[in-house]
Protein backbone atom coordinates (compact mmCIF):
# COMPACT_ATOMS: atom_id res chain seq x y z
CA UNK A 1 -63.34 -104.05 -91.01
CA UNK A 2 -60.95 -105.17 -93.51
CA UNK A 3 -60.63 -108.99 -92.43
CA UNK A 4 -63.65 -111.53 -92.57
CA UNK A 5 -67.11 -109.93 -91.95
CA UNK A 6 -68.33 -110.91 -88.79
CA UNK A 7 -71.62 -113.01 -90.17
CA UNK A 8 -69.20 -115.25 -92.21
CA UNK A 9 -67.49 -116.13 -88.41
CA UNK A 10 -69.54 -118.67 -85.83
CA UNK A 11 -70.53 -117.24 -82.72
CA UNK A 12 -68.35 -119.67 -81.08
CA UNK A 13 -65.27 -118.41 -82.50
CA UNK A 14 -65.40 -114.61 -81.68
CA UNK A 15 -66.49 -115.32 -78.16
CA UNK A 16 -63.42 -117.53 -77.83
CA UNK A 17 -61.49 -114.53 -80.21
CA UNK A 18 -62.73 -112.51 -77.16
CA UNK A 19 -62.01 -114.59 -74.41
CA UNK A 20 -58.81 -115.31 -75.75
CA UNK A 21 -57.91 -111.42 -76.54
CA UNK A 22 -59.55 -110.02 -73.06
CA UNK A 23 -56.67 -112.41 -71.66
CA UNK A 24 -53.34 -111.81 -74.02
CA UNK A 25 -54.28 -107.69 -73.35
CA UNK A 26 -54.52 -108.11 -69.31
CA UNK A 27 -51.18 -109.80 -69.58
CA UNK A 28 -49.79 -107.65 -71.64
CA UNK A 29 -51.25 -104.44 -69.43
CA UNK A 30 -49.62 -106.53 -66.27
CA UNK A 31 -46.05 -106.15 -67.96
CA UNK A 32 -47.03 -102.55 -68.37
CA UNK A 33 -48.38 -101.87 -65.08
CA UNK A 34 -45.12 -103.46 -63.77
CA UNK A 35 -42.45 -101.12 -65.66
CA UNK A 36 -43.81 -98.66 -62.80
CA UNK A 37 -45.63 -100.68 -59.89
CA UNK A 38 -43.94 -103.66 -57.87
CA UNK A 39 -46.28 -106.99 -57.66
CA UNK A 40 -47.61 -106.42 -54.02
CA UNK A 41 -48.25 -103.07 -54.64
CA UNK A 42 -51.63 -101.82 -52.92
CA UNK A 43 -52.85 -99.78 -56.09
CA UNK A 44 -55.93 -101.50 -57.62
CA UNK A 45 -55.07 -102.14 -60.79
CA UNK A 46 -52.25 -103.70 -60.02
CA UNK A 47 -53.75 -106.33 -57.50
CA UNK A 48 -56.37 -107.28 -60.23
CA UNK A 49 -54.04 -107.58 -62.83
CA UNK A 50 -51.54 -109.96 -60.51
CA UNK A 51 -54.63 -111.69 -59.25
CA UNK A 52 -55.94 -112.64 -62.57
CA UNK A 53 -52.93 -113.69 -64.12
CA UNK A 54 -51.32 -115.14 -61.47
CA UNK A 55 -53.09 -118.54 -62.17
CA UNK A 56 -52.04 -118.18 -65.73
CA UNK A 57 -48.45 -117.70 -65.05
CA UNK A 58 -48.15 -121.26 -62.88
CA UNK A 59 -50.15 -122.88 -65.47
CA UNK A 60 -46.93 -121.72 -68.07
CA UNK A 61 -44.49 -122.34 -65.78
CA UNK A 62 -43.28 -125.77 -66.54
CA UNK A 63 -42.55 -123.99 -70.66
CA UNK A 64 -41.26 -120.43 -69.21
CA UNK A 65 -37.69 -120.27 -69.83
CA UNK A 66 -35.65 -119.58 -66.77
CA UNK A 67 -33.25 -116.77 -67.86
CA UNK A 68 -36.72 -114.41 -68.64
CA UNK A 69 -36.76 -111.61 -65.99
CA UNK A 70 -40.17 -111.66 -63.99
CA UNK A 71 -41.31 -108.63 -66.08
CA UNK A 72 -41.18 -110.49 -69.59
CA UNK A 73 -43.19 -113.36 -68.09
CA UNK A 74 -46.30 -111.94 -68.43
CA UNK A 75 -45.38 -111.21 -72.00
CA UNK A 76 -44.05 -114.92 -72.75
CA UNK A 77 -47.53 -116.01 -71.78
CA UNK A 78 -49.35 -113.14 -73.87
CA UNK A 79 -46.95 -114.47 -77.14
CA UNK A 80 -48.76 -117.91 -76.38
CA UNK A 81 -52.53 -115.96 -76.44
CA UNK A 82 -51.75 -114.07 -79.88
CA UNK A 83 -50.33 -117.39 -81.57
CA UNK A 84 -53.53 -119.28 -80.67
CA UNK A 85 -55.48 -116.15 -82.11
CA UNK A 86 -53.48 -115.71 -85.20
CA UNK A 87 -52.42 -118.99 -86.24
CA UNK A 88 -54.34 -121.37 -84.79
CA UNK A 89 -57.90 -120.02 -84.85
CA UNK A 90 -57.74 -119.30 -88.50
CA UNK A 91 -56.82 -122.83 -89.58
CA UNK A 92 -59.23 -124.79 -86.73
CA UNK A 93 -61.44 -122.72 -88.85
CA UNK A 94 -60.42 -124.01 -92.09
CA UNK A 95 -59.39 -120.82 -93.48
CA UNK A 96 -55.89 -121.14 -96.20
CA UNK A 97 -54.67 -117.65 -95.18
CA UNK A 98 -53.74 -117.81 -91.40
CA UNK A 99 -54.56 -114.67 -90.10
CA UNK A 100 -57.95 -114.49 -91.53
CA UNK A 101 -59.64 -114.12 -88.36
CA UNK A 102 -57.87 -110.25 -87.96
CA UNK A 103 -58.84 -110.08 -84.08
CA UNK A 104 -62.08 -108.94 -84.20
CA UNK A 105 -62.14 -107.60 -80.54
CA UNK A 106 -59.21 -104.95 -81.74
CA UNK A 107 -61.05 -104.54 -84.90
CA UNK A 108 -64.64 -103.55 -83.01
CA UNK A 109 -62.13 -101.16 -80.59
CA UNK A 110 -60.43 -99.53 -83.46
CA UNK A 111 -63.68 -98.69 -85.23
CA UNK A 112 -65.37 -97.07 -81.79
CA UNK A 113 -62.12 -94.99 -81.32
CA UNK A 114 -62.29 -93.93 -85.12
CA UNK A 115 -66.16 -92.99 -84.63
CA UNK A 116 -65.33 -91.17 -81.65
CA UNK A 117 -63.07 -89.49 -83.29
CA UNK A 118 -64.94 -88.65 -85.79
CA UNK A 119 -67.79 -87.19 -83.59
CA UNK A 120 -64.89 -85.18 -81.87
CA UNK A 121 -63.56 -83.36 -85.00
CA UNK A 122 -66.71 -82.87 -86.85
């Protein structure tokens, strides 16, 4: 990992990283899931990912522009998730450089992918 080692970070702060992650990527993988898939459809992921977020969607609502088309709403709400985790994390923490935190949920992921990878090709 390139950003702050995890022992230098409280507990606290990458469960909320993860919390707070787990939630901007289900968003984001709703706006995905509806490029192909309309909101009542019957597949499974779809009805989870509606389900979950739903809730987070009316608790945006009163700040969601009007003129966004349903399918960037999900994303408008995931913007909210990633600002929180880049900005405001970071300097809650005290840190000078925002950013410090470098998402450690995407930061585990990419370094299982890369050792899986590696076990592939060697």
């Amino acid at each position: 990992m390139t950003g702050v080692p995890f022992e230098a970070l409280p507990v606290w702060a990458i469960i909320l990283d993860y919390v707070l992650g787990v939630v901007m990527w289900t968003l984001i993988g709703r706006s995905g899931m509806n490029l192909f898939l309309p909101e009542n459809s019957n597949f499974f992921f779809m009805r989870f990912f509606v389900r979950v977020t739903n809730p987070l969607l009316r608790l945006f609502e009163p700040i969601t522009p009007g003129f966004l088309i349903p399918i960037f709403v999900p994303l408008y709400v995931a913007w909210f998730f990633f600002m929180i985790r880049f900005y405001l994390m970071p300097w809650l923490l005290g840190y000078s450089v925002l950013g410090m935190l470098s998402f450690p949920l995407e930061s585990e992921i990419g370094q299982g992918v890369a050792h899986l990878i590696g076990l592939i090709l060697n």
